[in-house]
Every structure is written in structure tokens, then in C-alpha cells.
Protein backbone atom coordinates (compact mmCIF):
# COMPACT_ATOMS: atom_id res chain seq x y z
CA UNK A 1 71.78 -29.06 62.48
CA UNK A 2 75.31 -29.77 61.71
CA UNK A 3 76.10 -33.87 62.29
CA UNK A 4 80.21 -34.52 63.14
CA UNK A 5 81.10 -37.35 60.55
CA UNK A 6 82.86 -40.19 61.59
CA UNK A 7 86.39 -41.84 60.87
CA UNK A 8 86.23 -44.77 58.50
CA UNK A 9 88.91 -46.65 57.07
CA UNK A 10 89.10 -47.10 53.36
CA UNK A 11 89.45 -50.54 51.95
CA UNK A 12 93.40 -51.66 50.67
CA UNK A 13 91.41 -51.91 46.82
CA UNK A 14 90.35 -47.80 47.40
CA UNK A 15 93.99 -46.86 48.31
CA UNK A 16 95.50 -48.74 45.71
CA UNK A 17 93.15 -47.29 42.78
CA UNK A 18 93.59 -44.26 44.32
CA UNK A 19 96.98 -44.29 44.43
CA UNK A 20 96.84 -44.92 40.51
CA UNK A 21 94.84 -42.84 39.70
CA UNK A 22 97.00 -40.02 41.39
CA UNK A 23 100.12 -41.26 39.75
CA UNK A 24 98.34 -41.58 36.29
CA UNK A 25 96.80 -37.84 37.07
CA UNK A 26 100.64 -36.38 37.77
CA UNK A 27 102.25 -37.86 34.75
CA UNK A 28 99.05 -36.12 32.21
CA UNK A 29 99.68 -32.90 34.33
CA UNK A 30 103.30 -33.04 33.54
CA UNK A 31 102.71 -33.66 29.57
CA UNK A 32 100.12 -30.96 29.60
CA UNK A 33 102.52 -28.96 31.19
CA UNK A 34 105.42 -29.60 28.66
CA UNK A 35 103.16 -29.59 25.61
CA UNK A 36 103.30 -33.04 24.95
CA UNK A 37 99.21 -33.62 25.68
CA UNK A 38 96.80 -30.82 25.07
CA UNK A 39 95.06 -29.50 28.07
CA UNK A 40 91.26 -29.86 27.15
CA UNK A 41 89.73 -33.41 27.24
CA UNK A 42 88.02 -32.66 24.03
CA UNK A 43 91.22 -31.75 22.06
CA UNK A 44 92.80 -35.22 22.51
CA UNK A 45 90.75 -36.48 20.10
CA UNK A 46 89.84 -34.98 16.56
CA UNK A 47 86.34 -35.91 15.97
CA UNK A 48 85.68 -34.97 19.86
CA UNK A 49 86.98 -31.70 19.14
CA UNK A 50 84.94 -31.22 15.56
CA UNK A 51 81.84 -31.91 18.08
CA UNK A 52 82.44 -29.64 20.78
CA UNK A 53 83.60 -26.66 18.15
CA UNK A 54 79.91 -27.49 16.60
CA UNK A 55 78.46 -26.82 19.79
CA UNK A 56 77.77 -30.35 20.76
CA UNK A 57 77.90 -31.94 24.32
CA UNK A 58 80.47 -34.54 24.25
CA UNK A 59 80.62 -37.11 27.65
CA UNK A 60 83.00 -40.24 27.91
CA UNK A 61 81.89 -42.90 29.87
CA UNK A 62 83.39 -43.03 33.22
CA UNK A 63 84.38 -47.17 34.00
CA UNK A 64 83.94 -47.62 37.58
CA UNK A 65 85.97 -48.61 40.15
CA UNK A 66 86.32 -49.78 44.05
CA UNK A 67 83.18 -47.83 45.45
CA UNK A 68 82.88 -45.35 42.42
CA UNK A 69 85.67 -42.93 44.64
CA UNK A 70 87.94 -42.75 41.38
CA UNK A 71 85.35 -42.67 39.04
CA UNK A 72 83.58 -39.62 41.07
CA UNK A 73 86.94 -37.96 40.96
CA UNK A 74 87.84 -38.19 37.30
CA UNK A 75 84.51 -36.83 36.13
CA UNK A 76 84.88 -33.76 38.57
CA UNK A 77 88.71 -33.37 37.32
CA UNK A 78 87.10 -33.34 33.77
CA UNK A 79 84.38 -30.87 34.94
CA UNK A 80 87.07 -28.43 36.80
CA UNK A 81 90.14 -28.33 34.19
CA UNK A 82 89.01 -30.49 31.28
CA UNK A 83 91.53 -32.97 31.03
């Protein structure tokens, strides 16, 4: 059975990371999109690349933040487009 979720209001700390992290996530968007950053997460880095062309897993550690929100976003960002 389907529940209705209810309104909450996020915390001033959530917004502001948030807000961050979206600012931080337009500006690497914009260098990937001008060349200036390479689009895949593992290419950024040499020896991450070497790994992943070996056909290694490579994971970063994702720092948290305010209730995990950004954290959870990043890694599915990473998941969806790599960067």
C-alpha cells in the first residue's frame, strides 16, 4: 500500500552544503564541458586511470556531510556520469 510522505523542512547546515555542492557541481560541468577537466572520475588522476584500464575497481572515499544528503548525491553523480 502506497504511504503519502510528509513535508519536512531541511536544516539551514543541509541547504547550505547543498547549495555548495551544486555550485561546486556547475563549475566541474562547465570545465568538462570546455575541455579543461576530463569527464570520467578515473581520468583525473593517472594511477586511477592505469587501475581502471587494468580492470581494477577503483572507489574514493566519500567524506560525509550534514545528514549524509551530499555525500549520497556525489556517489550517485559518480555512479551516473563518472565525474
Amino acid at each position: 500500500m502506497a504511504q503519502i510522505a510528509r513535508r519536512v523542512q531541511l536544516k539551514a547546515e543541509i541547504l547550505q552544503a547543498f547549495g555548495a555542492y551544486t555550485r561546486d557541481a556547475e563549475t566541474a560541468m562547465q570545465q568538462t564541458q570546455h575541455g579543461s577537466r576530463p569527464l570520467l572520475w578515473s581520468d583525473a588522476d593517472s594511477d586511477r586511470a592505469k587501475q581502471v584500464r587494468k580492470g581494477d575497481i577503483v572507489a574514493q572515499y566519500c567524506r560525509p556531510t550534514p545528514e549524509s544528503l551530499i555525500c549520497t548525491l556525489q556517489a550517485t553523480r559518480q555512479a551516473l556520469i563518472g565525474t
